[in-house]
PDB file of N, CA and C in Angstrom:
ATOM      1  N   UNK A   1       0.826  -1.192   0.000  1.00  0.00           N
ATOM      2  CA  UNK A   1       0.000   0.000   0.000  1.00  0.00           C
ATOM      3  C   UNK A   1       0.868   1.253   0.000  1.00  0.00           C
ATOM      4  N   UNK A   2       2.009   1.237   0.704  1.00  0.00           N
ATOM      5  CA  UNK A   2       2.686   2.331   0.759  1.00  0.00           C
ATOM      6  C   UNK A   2       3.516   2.322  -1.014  1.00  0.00           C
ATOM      7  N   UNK A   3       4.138   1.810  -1.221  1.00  0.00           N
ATOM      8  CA  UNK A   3       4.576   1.862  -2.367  1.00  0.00           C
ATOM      9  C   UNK A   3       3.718   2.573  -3.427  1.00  0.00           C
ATOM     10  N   UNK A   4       2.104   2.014  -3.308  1.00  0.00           N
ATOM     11  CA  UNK A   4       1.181   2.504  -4.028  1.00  0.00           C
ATOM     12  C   UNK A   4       1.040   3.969  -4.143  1.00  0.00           C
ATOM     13  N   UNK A   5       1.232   4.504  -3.251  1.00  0.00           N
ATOM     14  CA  UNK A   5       0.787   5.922  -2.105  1.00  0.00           C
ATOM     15  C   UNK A   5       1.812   6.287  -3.168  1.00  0.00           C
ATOM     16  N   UNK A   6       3.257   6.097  -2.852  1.00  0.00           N
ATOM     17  CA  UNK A   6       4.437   6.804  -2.888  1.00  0.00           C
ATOM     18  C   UNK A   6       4.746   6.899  -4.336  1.00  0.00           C
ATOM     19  N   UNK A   7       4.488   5.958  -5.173  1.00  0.00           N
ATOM     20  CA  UNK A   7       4.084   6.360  -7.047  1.00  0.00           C
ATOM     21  C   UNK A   7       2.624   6.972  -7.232  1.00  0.00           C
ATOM     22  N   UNK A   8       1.962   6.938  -6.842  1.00  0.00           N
ATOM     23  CA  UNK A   8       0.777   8.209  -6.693  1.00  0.00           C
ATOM     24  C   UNK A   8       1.019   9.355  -6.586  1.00  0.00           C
ATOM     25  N   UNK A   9       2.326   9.750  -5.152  1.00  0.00           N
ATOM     26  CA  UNK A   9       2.386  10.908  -5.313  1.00  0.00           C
ATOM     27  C   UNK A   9       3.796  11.795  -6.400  1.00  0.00           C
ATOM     28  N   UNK A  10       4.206  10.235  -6.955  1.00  0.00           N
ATOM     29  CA  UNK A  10       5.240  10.495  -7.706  1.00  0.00           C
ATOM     30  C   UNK A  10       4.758  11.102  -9.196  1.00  0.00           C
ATOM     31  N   UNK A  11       3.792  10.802  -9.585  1.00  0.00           N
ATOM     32  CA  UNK A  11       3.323  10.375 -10.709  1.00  0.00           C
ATOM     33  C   UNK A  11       2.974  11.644 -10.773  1.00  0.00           C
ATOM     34  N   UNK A  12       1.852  12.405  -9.916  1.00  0.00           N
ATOM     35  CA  UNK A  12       1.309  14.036  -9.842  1.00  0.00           C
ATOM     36  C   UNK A  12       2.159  14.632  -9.915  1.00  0.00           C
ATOM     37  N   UNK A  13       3.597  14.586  -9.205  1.00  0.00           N
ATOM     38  CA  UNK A  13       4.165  16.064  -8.920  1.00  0.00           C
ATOM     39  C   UNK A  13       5.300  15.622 -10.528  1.00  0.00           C
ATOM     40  N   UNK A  14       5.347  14.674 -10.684  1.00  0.00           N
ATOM     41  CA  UNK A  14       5.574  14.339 -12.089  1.00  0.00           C
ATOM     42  C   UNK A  14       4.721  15.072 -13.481  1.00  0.00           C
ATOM     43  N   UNK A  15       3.316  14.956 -13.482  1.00  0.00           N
ATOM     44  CA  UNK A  15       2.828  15.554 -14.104  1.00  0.00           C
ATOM     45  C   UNK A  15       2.600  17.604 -13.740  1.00  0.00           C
ATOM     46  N   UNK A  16       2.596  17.698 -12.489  1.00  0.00           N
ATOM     47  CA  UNK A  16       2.391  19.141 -12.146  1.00  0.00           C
ATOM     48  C   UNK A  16       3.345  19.687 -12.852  1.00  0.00           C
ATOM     49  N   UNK A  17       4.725  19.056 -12.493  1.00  0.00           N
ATOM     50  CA  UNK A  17       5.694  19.825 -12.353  1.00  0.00           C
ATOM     51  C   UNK A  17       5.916  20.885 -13.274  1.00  0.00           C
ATOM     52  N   UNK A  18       5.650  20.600 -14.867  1.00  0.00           N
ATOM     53  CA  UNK A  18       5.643  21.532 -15.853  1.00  0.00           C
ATOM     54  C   UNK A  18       4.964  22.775 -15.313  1.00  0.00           C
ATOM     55  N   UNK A  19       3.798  23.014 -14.995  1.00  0.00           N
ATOM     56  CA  UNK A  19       2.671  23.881 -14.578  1.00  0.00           C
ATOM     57  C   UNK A  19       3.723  24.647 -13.204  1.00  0.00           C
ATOM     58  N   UNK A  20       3.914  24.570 -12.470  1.00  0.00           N
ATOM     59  CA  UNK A  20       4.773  24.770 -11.252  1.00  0.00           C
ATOM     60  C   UNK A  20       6.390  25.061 -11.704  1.00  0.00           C
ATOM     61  N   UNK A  21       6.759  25.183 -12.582  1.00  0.00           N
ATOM     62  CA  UNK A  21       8.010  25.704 -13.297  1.00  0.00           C
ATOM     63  C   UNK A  21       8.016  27.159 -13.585  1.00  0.00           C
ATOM     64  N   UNK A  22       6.920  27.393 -14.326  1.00  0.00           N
ATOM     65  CA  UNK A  22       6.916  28.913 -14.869  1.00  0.00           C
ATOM     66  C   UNK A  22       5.672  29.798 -13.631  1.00  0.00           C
ATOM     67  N   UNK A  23       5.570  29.211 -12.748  1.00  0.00           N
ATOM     68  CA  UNK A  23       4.433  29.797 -11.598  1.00  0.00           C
ATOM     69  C   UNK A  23       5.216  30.427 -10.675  1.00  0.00           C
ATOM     70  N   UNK A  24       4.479  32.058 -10.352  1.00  0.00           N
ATOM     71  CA  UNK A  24       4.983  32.388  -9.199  1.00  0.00           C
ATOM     72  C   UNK A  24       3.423  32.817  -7.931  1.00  0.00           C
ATOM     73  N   UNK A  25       4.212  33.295  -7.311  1.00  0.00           N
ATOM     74  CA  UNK A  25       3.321  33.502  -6.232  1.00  0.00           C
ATOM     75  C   UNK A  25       3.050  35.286  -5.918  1.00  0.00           C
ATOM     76  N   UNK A  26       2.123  35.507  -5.106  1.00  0.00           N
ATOM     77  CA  UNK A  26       2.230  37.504  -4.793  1.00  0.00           C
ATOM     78  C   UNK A  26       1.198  37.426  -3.649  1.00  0.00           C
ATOM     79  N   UNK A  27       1.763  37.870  -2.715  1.00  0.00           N
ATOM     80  CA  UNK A  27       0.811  38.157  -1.806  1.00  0.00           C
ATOM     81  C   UNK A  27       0.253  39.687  -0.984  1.00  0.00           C
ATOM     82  N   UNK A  28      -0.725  39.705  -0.930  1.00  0.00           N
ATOM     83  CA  UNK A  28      -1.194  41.116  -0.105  1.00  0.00           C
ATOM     84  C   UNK A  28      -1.748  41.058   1.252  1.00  0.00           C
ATOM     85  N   UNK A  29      -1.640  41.627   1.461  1.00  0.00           N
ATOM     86  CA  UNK A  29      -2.639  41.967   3.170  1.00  0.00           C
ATOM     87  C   UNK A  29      -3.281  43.408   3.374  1.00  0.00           C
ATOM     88  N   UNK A  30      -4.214  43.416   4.132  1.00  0.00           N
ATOM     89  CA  UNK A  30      -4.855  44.236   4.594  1.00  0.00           C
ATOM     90  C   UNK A  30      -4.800  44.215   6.091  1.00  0.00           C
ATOM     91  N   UNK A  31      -5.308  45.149   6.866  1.00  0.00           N
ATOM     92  CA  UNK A  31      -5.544  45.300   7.926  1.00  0.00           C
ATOM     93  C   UNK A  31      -6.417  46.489   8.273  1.00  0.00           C
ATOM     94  N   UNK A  32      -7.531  45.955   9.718  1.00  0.00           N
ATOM     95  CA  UNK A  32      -8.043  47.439  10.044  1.00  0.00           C
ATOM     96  C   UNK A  32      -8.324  47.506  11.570  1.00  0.00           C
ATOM     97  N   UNK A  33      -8.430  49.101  12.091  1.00  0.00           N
ATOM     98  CA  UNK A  33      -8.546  48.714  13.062  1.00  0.00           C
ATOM     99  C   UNK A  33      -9.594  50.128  13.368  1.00  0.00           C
ATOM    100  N   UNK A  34     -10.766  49.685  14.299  1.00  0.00           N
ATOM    101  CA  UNK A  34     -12.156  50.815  13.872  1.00  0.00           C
ATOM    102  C   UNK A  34     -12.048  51.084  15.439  1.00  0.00           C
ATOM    103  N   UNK A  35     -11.707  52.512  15.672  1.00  0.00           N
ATOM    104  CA  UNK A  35     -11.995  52.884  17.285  1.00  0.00           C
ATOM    105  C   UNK A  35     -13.288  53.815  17.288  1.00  0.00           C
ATOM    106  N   UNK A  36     -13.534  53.516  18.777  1.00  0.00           N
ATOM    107  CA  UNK A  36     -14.747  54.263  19.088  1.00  0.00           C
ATOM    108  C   UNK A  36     -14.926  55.478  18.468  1.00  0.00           C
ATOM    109  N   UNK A  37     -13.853  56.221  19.587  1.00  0.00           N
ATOM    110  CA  UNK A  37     -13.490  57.605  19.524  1.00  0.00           C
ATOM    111  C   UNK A  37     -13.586  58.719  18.013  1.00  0.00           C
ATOM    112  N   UNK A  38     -14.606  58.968  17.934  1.00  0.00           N
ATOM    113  CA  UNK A  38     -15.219  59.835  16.775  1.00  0.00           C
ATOM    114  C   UNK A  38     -15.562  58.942  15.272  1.00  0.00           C
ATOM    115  N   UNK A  39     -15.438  57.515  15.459  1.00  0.00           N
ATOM    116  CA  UNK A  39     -15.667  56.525  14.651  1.00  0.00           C
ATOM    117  C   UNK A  39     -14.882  57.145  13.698  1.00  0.00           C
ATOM    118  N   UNK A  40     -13.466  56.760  14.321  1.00  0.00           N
ATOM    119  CA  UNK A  40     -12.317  56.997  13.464  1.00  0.00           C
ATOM    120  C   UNK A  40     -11.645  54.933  13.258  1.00  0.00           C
ATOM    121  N   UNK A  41     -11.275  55.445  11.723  1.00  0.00           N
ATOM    122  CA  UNK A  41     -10.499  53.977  11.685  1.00  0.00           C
ATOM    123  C   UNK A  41      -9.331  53.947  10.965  1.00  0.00           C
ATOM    124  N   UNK A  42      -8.273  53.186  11.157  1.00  0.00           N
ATOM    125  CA  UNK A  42      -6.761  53.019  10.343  1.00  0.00           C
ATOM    126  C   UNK A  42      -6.757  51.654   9.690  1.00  0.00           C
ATOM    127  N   UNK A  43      -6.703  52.054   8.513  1.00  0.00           N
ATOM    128  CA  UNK A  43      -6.333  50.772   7.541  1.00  0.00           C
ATOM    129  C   UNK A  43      -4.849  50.772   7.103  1.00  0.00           C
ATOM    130  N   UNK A  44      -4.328  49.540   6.514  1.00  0.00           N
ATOM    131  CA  UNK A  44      -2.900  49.434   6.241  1.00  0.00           C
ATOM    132  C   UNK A  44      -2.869  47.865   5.923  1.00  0.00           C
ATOM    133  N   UNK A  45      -2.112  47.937   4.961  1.00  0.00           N
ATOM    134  CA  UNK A  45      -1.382  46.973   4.174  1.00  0.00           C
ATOM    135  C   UNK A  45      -0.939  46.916   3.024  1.00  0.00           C
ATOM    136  N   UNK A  46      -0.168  45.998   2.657  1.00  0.00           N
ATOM    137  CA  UNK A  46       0.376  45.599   1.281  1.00  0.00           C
ATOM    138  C   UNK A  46      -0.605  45.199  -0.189  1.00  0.00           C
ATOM    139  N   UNK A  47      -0.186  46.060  -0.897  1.00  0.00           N
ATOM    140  CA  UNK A  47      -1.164  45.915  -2.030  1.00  0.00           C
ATOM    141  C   UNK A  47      -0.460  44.412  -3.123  1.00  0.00           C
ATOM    142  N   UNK A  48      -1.632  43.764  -3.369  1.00  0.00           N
ATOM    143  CA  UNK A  48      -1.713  42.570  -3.947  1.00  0.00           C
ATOM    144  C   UNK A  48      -1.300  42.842  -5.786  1.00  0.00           C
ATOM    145  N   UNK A  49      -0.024  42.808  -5.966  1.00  0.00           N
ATOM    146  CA  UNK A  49       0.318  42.771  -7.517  1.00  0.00           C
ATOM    147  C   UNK A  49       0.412  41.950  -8.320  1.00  0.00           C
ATOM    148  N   UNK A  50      -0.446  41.380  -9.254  1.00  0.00           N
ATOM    149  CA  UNK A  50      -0.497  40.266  -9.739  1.00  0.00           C
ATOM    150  C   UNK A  50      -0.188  40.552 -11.315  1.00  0.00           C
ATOM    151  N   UNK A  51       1.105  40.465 -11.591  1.00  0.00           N
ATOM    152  CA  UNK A  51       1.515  40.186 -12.928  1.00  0.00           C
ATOM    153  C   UNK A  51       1.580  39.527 -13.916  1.00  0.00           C
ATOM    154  N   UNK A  52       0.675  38.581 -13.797  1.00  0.00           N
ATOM    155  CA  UNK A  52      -0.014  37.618 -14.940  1.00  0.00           C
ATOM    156  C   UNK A  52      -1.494  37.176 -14.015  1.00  0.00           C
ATOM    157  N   UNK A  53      -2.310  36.769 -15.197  1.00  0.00           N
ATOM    158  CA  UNK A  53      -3.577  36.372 -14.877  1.00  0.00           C
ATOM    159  C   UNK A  53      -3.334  35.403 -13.615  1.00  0.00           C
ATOM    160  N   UNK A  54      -4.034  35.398 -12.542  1.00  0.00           N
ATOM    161  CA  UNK A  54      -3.455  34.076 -11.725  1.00  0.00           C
ATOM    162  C   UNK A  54      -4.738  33.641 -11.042  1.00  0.00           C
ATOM    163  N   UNK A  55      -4.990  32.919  -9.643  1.00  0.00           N
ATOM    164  CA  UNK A  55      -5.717  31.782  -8.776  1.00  0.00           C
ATOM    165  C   UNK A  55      -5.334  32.204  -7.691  1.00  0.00           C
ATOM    166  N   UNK A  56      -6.447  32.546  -6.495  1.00  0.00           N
ATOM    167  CA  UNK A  56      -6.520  32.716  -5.383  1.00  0.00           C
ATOM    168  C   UNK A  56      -5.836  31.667  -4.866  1.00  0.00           C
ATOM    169  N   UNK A  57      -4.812  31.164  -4.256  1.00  0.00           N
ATOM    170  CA  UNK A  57      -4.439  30.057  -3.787  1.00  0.00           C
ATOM    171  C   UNK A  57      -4.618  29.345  -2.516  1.00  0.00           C
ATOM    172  N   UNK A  58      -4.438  30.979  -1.322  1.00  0.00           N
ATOM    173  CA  UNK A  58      -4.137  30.181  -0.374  1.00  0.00           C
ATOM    174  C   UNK A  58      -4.618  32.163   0.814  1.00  0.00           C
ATOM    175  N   UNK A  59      -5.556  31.758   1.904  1.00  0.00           N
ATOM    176  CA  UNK A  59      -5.982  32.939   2.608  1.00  0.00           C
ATOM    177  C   UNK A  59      -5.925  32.761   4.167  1.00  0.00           C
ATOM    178  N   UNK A  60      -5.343  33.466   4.771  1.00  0.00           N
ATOM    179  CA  UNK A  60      -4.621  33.424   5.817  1.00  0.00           C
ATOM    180  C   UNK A  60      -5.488  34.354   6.804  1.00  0.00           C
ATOM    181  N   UNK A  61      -5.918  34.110   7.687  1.00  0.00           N
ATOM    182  CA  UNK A  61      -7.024  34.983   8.827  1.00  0.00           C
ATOM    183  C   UNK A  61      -8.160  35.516   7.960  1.00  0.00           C
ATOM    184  N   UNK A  62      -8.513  36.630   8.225  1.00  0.00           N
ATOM    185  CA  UNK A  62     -10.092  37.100   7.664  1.00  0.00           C
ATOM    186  C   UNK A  62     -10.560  36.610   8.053  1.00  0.00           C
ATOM    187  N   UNK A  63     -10.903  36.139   9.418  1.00  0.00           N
ATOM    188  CA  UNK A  63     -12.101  35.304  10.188  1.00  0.00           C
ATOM    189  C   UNK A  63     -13.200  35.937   9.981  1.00  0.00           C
ATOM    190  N   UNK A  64     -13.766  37.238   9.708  1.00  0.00           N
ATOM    191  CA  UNK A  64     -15.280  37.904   9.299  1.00  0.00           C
ATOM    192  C   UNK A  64     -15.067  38.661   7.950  1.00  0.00           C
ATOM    193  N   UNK A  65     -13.986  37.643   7.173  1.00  0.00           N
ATOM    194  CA  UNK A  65     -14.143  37.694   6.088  1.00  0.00           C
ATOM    195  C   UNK A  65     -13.887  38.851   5.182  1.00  0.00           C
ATOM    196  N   UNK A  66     -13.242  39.388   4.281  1.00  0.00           N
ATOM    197  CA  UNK A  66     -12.774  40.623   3.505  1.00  0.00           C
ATOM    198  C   UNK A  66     -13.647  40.785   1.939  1.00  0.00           C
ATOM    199  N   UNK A  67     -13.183  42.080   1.286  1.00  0.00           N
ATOM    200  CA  UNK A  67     -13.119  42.432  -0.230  1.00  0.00           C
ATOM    201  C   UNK A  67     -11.788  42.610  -0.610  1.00  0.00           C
ATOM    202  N   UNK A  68     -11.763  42.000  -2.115  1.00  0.00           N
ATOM    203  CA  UNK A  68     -10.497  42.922  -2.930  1.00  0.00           C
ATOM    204  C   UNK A  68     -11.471  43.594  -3.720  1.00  0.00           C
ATOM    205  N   UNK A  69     -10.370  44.629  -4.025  1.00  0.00           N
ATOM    206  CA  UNK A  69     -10.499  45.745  -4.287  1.00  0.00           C
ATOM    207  C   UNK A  69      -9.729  46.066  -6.004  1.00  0.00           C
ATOM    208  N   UNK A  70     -10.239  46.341  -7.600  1.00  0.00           N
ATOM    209  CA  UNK A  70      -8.842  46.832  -8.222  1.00  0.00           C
ATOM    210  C   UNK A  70      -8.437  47.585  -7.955  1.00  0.00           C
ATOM    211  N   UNK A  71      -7.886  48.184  -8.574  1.00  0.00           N
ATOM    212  CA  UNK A  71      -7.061  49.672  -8.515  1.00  0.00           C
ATOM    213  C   UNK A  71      -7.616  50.923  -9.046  1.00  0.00           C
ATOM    214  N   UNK A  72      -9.180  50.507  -9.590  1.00  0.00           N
ATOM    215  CA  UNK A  72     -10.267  51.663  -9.627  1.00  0.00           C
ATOM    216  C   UNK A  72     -10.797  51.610  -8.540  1.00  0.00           C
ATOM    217  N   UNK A  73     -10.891  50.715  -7.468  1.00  0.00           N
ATOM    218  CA  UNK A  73     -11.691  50.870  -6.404  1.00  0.00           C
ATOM    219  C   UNK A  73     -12.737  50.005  -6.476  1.00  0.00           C
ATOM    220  N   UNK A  74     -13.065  49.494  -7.380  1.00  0.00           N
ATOM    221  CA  UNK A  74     -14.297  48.057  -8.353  1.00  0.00           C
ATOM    222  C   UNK A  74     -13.969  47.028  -7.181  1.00  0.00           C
ATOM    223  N   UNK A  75     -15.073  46.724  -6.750  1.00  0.00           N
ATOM    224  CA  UNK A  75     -15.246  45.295  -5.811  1.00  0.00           C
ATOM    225  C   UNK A  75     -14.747  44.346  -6.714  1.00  0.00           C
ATOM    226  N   UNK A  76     -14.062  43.528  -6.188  1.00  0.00           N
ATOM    227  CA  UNK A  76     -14.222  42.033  -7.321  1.00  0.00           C
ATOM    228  C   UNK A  76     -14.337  41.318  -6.578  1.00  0.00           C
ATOM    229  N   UNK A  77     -14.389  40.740  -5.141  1.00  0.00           N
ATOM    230  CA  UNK A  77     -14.673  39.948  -4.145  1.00  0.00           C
ATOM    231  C   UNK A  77     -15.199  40.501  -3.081  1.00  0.00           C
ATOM    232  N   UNK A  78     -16.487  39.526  -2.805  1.00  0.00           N
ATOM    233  CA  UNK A  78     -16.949  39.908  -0.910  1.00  0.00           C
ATOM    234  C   UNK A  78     -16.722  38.555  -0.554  1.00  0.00           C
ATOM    235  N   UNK A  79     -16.273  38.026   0.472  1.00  0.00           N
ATOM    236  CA  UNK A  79     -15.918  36.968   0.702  1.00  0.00           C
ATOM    237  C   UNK A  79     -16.131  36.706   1.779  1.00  0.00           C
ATOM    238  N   UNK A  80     -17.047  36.066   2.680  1.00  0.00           N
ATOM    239  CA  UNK A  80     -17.708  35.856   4.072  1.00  0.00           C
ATOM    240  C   UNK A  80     -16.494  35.106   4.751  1.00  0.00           C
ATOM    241  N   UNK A  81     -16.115  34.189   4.591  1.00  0.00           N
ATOM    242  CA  UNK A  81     -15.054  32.999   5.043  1.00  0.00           C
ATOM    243  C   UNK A  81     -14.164  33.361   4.364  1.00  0.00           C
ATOM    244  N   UNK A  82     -13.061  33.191   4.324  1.00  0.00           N
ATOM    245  CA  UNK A  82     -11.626  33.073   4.031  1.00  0.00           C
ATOM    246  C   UNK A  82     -11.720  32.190   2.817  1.00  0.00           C
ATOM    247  N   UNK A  83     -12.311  30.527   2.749  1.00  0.00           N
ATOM    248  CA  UNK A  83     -12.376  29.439   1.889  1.00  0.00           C
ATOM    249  C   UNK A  83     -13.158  29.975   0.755  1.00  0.00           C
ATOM    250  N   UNK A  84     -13.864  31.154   0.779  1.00  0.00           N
ATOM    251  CA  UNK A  84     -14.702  31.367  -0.235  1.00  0.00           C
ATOM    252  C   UNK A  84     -13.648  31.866  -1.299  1.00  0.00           C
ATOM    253  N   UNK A  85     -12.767  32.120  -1.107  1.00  0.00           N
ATOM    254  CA  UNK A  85     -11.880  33.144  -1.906  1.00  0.00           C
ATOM    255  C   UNK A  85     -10.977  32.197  -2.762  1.00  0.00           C
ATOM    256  N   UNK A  86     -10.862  31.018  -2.236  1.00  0.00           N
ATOM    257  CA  UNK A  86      -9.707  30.308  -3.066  1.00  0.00           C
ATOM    258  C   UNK A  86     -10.330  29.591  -3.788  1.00  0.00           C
ATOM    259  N   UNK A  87      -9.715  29.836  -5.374  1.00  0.00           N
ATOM    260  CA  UNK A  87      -9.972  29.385  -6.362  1.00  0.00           C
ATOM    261  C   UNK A  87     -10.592  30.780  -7.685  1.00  0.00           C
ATOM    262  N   UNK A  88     -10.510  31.898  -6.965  1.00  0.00           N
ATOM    263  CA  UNK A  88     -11.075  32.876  -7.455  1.00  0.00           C
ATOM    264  C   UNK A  88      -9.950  33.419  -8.245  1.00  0.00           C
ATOM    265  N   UNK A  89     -10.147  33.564  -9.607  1.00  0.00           N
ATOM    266  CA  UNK A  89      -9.583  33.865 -10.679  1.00  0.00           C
ATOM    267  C   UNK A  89      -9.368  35.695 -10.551  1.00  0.00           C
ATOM    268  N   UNK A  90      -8.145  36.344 -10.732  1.00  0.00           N
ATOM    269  CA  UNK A  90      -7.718  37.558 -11.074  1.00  0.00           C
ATOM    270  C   UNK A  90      -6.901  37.812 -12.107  1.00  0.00           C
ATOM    271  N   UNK A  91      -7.416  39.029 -13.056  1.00  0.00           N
ATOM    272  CA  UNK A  91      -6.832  39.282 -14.057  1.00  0.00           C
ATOM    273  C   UNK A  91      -5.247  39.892 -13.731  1.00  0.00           C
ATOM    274  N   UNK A  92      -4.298  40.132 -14.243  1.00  0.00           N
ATOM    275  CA  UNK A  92      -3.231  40.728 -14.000  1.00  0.00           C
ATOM    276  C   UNK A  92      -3.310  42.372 -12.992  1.00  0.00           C
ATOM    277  N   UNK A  93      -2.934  42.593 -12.164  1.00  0.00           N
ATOM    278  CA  UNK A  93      -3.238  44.087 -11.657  1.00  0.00           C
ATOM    279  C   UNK A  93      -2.724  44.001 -10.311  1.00  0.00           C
ATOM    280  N   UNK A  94      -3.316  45.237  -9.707  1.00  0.00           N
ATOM    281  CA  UNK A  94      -2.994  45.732  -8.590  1.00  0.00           C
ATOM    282  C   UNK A  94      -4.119  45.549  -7.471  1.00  0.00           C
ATOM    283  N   UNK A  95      -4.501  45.163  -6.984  1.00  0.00           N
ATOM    284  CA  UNK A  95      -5.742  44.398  -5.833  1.00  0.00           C
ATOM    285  C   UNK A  95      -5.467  45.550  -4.587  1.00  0.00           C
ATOM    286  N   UNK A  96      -6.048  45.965  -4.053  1.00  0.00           N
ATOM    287  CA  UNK A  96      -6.299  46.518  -2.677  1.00  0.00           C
ATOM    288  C   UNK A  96      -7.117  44.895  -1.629  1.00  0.00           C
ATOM    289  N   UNK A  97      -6.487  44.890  -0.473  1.00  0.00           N
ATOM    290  CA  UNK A  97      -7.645  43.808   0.127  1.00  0.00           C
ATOM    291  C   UNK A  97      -8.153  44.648   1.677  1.00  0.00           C
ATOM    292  N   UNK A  98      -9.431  44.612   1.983  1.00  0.00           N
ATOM    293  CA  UNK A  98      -9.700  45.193   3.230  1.00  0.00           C
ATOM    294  C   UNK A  98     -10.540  43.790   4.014  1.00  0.00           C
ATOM    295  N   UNK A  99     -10.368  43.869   4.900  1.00  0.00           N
ATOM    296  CA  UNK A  99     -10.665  42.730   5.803  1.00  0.00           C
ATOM    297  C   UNK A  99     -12.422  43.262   6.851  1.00  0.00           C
ATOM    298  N   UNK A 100     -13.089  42.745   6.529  1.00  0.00           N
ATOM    299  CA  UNK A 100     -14.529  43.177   7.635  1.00  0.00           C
ATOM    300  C   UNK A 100     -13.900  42.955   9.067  1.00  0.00           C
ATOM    301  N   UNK A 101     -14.610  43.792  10.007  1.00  0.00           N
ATOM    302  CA  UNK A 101     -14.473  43.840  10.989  1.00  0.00           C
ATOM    303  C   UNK A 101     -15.035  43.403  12.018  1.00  0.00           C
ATOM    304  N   UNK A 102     -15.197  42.646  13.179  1.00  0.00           N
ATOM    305  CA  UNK A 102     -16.350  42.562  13.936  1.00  0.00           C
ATOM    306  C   UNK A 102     -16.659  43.548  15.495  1.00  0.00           C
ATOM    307  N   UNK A 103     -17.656  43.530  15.549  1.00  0.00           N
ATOM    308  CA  UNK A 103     -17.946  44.711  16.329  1.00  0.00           C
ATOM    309  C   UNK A 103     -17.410  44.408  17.910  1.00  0.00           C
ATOM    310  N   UNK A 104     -17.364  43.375  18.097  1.00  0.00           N
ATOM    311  CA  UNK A 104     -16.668  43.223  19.413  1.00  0.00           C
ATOM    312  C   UNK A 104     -15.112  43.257  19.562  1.00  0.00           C
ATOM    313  N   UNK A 105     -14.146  42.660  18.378  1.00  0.00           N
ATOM    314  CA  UNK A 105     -12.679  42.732  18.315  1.00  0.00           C
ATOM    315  C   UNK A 105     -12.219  44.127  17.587  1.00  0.00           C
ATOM    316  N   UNK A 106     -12.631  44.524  16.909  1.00  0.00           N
ATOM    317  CA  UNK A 106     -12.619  45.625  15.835  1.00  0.00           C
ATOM    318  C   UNK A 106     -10.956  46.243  15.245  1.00  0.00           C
ATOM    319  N   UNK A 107     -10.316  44.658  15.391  1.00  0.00           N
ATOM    320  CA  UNK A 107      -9.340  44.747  14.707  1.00  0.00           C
ATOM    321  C   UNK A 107      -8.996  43.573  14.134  1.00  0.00           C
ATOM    322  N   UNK A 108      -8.680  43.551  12.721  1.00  0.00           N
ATOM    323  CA  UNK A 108      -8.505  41.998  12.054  1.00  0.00           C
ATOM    324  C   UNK A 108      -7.584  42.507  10.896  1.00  0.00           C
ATOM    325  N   UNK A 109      -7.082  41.119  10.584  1.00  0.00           N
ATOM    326  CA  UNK A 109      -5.720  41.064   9.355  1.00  0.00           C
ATOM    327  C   UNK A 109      -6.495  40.203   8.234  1.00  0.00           C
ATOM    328  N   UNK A 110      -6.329  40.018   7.170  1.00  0.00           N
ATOM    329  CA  UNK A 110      -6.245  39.407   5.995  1.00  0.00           C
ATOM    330  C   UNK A 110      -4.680  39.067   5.087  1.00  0.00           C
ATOM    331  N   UNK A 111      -4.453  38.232   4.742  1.00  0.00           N
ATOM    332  CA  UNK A 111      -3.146  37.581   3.808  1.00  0.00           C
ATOM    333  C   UNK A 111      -3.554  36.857   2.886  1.00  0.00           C
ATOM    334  N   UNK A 112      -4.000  37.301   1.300  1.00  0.00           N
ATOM    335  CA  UNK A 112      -4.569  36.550   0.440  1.00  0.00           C
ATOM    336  C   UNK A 112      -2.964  36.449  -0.733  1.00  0.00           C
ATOM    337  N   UNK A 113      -2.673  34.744  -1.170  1.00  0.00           N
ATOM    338  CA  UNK A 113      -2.182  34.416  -1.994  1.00  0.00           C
ATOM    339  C   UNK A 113      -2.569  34.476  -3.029  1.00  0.00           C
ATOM    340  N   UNK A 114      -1.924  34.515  -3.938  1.00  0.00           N
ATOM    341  CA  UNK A 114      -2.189  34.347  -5.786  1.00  0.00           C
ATOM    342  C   UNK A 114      -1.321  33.615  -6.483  1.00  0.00           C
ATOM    343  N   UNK A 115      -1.414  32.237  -7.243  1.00  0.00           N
ATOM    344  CA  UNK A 115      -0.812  31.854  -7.771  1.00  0.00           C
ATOM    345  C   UNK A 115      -0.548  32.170  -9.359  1.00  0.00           C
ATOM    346  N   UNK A 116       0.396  32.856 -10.339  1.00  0.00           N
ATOM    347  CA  UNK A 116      -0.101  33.166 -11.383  1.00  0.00           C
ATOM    348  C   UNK A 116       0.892  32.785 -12.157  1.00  0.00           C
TER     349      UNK A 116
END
């Protein structure tokens, strides 16, 4: 059985591998943080640059879930869960990501991958 396993997983990363040669990765984050005090809030993070068409890959916190954003400001994702996001196709560009907030923590991070 193990042998079986172990040319199974030979065989995939055998076939991937072409696909995974010319692939890179780009990642962004967001962050926010909403205070009481005159319902003032600070956002900050790294903007998501994706230089070829690519695949949501891989999303890191956003527990109440985020939007990206292009670089007109155009929604292209609302994303409740984190899992909703992967697999979501982006054209080449510049992504803004902002992360929802919840009213009791009212500070949260987002880290969305792109494989392209």
């Amino acid at each position: 059985m193990r042998v079986y396993i172990q040319a199974l997983l030979l065989a995939a990363a055998t076939a991937l591998a072409p696909l995974a040669a010319g692939a890179g990765t780009a990642t962004g984050t967001g962050s926010m943080i909403k205070k009481d005090a005159y319902g003032t809030e600070r956002q900050w993070g790294r903007a998501l640059v994706v230089p070829r068409d690519g695949v949501v890959t891989r999303v890191m916190y956003g527990t109440y879930g985020f939007s990206i954003f292009d670089a007109d400001g155009r929604t292209v994702g609302d994303f409740l869960v984190p899992e909703m996001a992967v697999g979501t196709r982006l054209a080449a560009g510049e992504y803004r990501i902002e992360p929802y907030v919840c009213e009791t923590h009212r500070h949260h991070h987002v880290e969305v991958t792109v494989t392209y």
